[in-house]
C-alpha atoms as a PDB file:
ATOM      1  CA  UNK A   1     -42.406  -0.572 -54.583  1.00  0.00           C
ATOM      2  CA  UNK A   2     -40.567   0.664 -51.856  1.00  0.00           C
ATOM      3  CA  UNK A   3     -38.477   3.966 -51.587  1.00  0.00           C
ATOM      4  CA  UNK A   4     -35.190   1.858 -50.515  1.00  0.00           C
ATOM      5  CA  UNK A   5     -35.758  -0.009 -53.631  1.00  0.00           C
ATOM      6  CA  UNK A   6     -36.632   2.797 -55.608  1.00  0.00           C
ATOM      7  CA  UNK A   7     -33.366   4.607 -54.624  1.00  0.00           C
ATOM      8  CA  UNK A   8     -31.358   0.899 -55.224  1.00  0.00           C
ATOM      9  CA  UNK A   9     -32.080   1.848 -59.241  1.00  0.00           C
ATOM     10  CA  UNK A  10     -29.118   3.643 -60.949  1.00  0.00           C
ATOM     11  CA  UNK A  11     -29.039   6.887 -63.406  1.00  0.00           C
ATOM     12  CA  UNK A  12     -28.622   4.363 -65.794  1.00  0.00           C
ATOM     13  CA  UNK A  13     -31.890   2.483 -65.676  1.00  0.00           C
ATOM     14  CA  UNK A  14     -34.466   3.744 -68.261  1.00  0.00           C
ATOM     15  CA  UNK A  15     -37.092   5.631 -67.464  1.00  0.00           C
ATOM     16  CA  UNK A  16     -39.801   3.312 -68.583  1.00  0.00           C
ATOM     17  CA  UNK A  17     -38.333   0.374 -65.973  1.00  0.00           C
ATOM     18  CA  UNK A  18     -38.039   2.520 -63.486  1.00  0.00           C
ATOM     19  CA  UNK A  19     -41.994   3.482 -64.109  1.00  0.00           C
ATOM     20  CA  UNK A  20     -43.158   0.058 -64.432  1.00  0.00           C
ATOM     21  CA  UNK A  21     -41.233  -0.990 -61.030  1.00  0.00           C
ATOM     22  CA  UNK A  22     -42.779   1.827 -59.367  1.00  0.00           C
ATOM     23  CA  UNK A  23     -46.418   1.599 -60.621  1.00  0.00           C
ATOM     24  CA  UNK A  24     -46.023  -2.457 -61.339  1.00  0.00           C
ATOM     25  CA  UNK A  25     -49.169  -2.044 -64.116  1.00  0.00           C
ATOM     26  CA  UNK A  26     -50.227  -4.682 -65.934  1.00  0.00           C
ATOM     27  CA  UNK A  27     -49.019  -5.870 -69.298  1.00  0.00           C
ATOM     28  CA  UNK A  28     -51.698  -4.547 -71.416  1.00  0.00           C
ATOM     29  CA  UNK A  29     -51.251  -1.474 -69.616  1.00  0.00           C
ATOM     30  CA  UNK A  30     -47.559  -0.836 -70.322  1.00  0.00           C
ATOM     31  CA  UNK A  31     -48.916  -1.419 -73.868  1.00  0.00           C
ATOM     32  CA  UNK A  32     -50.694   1.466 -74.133  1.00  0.00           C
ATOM     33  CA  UNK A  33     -48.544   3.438 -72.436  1.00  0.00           C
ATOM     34  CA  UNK A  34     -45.758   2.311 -75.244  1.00  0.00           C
ATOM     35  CA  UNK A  35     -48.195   3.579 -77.982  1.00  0.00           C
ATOM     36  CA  UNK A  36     -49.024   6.448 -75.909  1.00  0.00           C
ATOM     37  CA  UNK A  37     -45.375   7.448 -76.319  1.00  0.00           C
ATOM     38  CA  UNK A  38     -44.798   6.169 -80.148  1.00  0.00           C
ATOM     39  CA  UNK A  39     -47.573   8.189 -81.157  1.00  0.00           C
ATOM     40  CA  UNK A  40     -46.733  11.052 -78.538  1.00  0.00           C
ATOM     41  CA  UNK A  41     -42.934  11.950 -80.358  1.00  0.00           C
ATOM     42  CA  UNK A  42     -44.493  11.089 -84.246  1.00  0.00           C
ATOM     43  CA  UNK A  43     -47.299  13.855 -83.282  1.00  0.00           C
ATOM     44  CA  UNK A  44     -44.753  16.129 -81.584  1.00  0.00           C
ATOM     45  CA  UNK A  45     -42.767  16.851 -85.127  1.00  0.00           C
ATOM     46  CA  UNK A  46     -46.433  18.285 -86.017  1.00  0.00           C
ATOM     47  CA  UNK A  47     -47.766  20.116 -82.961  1.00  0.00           C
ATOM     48  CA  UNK A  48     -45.118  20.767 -80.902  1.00  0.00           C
ATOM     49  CA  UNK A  49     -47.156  19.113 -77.969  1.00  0.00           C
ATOM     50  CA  UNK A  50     -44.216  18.647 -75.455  1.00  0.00           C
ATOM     51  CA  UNK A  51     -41.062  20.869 -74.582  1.00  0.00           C
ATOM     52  CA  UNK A  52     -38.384  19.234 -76.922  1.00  0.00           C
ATOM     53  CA  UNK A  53     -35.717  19.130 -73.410  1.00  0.00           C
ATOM     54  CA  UNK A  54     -38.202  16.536 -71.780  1.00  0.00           C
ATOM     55  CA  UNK A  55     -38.926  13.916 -74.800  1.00  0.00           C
ATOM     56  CA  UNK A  56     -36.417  11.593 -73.378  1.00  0.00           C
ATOM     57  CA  UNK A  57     -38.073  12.002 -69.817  1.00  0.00           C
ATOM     58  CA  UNK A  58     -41.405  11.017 -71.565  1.00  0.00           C
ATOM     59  CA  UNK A  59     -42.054   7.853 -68.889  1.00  0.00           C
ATOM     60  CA  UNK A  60     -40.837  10.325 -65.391  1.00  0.00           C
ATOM     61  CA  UNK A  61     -41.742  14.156 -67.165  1.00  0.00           C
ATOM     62  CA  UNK A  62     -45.205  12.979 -68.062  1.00  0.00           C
ATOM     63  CA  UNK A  63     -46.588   9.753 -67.171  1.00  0.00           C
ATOM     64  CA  UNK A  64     -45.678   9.384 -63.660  1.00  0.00           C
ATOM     65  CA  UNK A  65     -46.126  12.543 -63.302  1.00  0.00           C
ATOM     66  CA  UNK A  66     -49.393  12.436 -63.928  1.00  0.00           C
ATOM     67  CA  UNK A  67     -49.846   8.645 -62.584  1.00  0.00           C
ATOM     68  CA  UNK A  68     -49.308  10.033 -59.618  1.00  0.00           C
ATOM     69  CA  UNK A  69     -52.599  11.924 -59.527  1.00  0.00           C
ATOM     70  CA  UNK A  70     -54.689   8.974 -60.236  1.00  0.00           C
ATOM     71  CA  UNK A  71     -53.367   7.677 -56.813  1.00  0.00           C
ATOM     72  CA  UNK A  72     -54.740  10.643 -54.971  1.00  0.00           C
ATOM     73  CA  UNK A  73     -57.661  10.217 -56.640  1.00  0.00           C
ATOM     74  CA  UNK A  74     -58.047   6.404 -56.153  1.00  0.00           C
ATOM     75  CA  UNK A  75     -60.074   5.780 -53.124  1.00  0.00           C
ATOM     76  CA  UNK A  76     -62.639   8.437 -54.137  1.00  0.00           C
ATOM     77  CA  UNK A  77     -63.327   6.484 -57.213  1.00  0.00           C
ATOM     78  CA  UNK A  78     -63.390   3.206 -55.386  1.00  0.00           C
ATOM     79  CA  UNK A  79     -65.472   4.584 -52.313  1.00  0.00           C
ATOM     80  CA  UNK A  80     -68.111   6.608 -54.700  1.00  0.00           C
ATOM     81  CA  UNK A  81     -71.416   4.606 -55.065  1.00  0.00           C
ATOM     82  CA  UNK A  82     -72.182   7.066 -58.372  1.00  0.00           C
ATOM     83  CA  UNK A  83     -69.889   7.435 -61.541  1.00  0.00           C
ATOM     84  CA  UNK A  84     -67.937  10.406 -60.833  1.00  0.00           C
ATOM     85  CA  UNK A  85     -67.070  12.940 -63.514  1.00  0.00           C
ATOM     86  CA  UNK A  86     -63.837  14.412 -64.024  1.00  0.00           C
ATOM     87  CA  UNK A  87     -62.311  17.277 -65.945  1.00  0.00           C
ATOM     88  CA  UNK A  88     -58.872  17.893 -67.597  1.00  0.00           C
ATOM     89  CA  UNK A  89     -58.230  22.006 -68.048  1.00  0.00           C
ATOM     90  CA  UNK A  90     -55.604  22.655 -70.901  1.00  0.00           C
ATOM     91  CA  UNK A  91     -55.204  18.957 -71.705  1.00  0.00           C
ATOM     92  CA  UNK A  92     -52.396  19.741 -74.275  1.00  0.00           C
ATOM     93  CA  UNK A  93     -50.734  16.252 -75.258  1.00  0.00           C
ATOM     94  CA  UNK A  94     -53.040  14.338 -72.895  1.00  0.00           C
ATOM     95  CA  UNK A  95     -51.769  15.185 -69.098  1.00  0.00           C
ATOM     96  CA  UNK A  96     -52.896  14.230 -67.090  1.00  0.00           C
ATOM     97  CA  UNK A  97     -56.414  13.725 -68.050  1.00  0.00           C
ATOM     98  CA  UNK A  98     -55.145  10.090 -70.711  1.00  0.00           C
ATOM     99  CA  UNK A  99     -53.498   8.774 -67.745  1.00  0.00           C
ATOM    100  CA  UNK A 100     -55.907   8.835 -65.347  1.00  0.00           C
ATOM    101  CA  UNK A 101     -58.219   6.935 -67.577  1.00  0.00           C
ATOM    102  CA  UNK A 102     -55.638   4.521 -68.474  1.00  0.00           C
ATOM    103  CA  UNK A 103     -54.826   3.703 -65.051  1.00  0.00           C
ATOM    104  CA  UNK A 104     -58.631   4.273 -64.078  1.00  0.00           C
ATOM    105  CA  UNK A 105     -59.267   1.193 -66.835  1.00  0.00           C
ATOM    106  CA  UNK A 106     -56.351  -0.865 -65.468  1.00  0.00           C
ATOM    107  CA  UNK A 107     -58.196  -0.814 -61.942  1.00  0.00           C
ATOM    108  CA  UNK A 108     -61.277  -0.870 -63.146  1.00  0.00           C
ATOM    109  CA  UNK A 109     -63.056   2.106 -61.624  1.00  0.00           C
ATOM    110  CA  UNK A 110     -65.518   3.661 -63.717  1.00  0.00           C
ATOM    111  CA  UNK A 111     -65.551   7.476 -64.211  1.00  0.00           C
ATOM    112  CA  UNK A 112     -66.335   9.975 -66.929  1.00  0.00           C
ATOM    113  CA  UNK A 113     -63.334  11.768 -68.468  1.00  0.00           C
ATOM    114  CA  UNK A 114     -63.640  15.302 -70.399  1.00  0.00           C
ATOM    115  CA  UNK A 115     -60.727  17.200 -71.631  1.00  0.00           C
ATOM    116  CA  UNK A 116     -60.702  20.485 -72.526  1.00  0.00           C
ATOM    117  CA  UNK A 117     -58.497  21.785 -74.989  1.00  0.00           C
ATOM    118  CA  UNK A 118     -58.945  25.124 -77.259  1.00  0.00           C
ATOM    119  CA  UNK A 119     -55.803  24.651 -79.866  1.00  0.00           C
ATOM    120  CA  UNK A 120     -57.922  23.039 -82.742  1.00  0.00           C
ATOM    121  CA  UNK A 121     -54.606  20.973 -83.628  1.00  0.00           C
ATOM    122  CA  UNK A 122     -53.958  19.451 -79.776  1.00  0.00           C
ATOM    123  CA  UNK A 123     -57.936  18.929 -79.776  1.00  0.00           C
ATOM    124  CA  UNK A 124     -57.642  16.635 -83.401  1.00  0.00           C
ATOM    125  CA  UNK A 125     -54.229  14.692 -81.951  1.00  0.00           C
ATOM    126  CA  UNK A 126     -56.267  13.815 -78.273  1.00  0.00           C
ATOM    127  CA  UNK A 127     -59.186  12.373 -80.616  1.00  0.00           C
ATOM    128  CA  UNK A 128     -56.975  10.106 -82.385  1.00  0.00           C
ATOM    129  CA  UNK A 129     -55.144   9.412 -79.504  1.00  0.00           C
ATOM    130  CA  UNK A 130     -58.219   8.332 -77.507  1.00  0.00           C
ATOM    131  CA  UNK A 131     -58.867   6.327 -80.748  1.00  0.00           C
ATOM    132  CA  UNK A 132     -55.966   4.792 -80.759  1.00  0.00           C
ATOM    133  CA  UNK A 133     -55.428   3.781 -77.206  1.00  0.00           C
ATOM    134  CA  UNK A 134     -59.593   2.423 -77.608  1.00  0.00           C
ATOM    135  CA  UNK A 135     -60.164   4.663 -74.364  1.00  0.00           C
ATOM    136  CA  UNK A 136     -63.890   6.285 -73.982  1.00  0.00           C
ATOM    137  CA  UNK A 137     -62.860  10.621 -73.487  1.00  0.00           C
ATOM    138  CA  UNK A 138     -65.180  13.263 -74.634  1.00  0.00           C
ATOM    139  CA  UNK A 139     -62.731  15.744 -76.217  1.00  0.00           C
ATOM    140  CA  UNK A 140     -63.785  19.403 -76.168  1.00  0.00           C
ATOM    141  CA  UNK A 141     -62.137  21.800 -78.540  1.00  0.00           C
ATOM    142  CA  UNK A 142     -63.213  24.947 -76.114  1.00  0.00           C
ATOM    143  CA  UNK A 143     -62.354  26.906 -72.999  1.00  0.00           C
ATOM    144  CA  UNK A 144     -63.543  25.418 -69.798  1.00  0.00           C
ATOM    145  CA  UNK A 145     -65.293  28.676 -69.485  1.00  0.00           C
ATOM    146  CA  UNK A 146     -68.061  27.968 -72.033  1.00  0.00           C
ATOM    147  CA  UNK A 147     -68.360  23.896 -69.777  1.00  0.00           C
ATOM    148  CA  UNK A 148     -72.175  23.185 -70.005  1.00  0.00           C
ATOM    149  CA  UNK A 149     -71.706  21.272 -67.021  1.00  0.00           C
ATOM    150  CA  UNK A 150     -70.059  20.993 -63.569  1.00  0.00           C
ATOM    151  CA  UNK A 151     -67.716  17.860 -62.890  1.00  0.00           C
ATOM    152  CA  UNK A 152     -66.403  16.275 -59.063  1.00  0.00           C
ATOM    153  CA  UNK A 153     -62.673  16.556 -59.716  1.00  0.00           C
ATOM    154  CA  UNK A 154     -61.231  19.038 -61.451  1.00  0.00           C
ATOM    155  CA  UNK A 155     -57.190  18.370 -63.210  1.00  0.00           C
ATOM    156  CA  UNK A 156     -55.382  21.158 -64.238  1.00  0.00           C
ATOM    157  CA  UNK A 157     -51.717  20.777 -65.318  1.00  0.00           C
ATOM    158  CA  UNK A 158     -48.756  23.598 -66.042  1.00  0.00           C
ATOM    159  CA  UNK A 159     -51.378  25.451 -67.098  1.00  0.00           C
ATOM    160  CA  UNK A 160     -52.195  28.791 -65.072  1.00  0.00           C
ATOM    161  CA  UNK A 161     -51.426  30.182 -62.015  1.00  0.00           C
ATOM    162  CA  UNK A 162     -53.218  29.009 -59.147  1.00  0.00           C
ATOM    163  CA  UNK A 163     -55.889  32.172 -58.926  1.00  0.00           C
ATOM    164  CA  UNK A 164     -56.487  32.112 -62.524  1.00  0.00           C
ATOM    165  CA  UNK A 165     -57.190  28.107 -62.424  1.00  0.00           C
ATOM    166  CA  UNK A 166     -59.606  28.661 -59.865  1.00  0.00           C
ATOM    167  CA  UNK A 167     -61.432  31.830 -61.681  1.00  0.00           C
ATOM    168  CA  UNK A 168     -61.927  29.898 -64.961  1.00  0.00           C
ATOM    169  CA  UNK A 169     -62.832  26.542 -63.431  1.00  0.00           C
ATOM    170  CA  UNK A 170     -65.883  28.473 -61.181  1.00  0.00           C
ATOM    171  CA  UNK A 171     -68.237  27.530 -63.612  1.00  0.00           C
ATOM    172  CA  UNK A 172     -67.505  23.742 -64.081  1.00  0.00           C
ATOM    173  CA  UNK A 173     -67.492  22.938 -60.431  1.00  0.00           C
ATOM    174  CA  UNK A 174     -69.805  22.096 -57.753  1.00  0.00           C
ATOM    175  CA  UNK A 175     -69.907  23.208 -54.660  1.00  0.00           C
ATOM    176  CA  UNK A 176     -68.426  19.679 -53.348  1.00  0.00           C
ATOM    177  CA  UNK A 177     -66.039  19.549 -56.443  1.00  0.00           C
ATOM    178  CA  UNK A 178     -61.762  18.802 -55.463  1.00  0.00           C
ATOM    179  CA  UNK A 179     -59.091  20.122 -57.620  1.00  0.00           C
ATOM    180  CA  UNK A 180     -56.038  18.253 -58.278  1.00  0.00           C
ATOM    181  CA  UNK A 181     -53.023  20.595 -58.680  1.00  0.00           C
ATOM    182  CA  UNK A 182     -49.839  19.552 -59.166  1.00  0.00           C
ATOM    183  CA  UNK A 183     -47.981  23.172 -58.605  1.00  0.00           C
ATOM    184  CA  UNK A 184     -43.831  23.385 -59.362  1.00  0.00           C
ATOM    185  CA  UNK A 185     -41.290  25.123 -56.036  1.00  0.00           C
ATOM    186  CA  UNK A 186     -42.965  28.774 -56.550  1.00  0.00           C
ATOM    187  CA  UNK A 187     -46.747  27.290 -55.066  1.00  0.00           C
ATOM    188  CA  UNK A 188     -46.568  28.762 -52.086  1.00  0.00           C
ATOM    189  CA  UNK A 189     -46.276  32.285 -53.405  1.00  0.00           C
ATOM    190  CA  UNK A 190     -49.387  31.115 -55.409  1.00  0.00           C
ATOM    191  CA  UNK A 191     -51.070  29.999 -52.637  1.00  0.00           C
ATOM    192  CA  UNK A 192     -50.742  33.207 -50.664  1.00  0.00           C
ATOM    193  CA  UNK A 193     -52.299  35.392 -53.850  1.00  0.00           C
ATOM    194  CA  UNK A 194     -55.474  33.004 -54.285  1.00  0.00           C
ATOM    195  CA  UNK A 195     -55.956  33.242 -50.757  1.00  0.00           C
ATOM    196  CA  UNK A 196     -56.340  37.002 -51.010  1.00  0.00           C
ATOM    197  CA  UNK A 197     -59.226  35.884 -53.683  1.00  0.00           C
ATOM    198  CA  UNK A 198     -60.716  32.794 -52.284  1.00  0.00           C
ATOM    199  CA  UNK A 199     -61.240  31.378 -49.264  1.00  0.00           C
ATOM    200  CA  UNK A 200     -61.026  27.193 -49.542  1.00  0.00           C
ATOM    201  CA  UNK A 201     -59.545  24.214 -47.569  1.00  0.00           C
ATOM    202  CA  UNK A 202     -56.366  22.697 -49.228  1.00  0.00           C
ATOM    203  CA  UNK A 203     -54.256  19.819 -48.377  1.00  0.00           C
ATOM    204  CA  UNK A 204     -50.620  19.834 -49.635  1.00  0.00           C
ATOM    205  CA  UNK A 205     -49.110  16.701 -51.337  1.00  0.00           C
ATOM    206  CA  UNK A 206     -45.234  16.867 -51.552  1.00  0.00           C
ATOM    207  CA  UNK A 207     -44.051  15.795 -54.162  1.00  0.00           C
ATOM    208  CA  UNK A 208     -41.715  12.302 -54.034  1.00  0.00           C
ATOM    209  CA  UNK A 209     -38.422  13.767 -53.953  1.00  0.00           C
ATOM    210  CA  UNK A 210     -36.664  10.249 -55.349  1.00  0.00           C
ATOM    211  CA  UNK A 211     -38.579  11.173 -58.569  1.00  0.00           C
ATOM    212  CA  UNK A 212     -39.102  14.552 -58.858  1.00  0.00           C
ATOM    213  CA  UNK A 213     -36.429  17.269 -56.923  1.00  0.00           C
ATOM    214  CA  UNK A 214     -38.015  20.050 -58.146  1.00  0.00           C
ATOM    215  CA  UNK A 215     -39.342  21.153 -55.133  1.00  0.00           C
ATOM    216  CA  UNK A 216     -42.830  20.683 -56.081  1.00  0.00           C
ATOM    217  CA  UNK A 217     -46.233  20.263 -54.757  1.00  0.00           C
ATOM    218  CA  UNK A 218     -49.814  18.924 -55.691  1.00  0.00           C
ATOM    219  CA  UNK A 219     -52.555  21.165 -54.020  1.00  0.00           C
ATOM    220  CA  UNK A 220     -55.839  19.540 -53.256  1.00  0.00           C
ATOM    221  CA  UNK A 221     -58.536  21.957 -53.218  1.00  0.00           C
ATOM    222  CA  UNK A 222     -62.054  21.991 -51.704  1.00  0.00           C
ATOM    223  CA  UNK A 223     -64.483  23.731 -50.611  1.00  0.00           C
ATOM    224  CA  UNK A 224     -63.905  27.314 -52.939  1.00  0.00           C
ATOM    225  CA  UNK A 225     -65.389  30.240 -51.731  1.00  0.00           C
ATOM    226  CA  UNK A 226     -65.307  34.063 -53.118  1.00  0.00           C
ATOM    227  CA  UNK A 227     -63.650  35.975 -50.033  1.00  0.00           C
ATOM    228  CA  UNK A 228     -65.967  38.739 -49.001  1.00  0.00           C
END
């Protein structure tokens, strides 16, 4: 979809039509995305997995939000001859580690999804979730400091500050690993203290200002080196 027809919709026009014109998924798709967000506000009551101010912004907050990361993603899954492996830091209600694989199985690109979540209650509500949405995610009720293994993309969402996403995550990455960062208007100060940490090559995605005026960024990050 275009921006000019993007811009055409009014305030009025729900959030959920104004995700399906943008990402134009496929039936089945919006289906699981509608029990996605059934299940998401029943569970919330319990676990408190979303800020109550953005459960009416469930389809723009959260699911494009974190659609939009699958789409930088996209050609590396397409392009890769191997299955690549990815990792969700702090997966919390599911973003944007769910999404990915849900859009992921709408294209059908195969990857390997692991989320990482240490509240024991968020960990039990992604397991039924993935159950529920009949999506294959390995669920790991643990820091990502005690990963057993090292993945090729790296998510991390609202989580940490930049340096401390890239301290904890040393140990699950490989040396050709790329972290996907979607960072809110204060990145740049970020950016300047992880620089005085670690040296690495980023490449800065604005953020599409007809959905999201925050001022926000997504920081794609390679090549992470300790600064001497």
């Amino acid at each position: 979809m275009s921006k000019n027809d993007l811009s055409n919709l009014d305030v009025g026009t729900s959030d959920k039509l104004k995700f399906k014109k943008l990402y134009n998924v496929s039936r089945e798709t919006m289906e699981r995305l509608e029990t996605y967000e059934k299940y998401l506000l029943w569970a919330n009551k319990q676990f408190n997995l979303i800020g109550s101010g953005t459960l009416r912004f469930i389809w723009s907050r959260h699911f494009a939000d974190s659609a939009k990361l699958f789409y930088l993603i996209k050609n590396q899954l397409e392009e890769n001859s191997k299955k690549l492996s990815i990792c969700d830091i702090g997966s919390g209600a599911g973003f944007p580690g769910v999404i990915i694989k849900i859009f992921s199985t709408e294209f059908k690109l195969n990857c390997n999804i692991e989320l990482y979540e240490s509240n024991k209650r968020k960990s039990s509500f992604l397991r039924d979730l993935s159950r529920k949405l009949d999506l294959n995610i390995t669920i790991n009720n643990s820091r990502v400091e005690d990963a057993k293994r090292s993945y090729d993309i790296v998510l991390c969402r609202a989580v940490a500050s930049l340096v401390n996403i890239i301290n904890v995550s040393r140990k699950c990455c490989k040396n050709s690993s790329l972290l996907v960062l979607p960072k809110g208007k204060n990145w740049s100060k970020e950016l300047v203290e992880a620089k005085k940490v670690w040296n690495f090559k980023v490449k800065l995605v604005k953020n599409d200002i007809l959905l999201d005026k925050s001022g926000g960024v997504t920081l794609l990050i390679s090549e992470v080196k300790k600064n001497k």
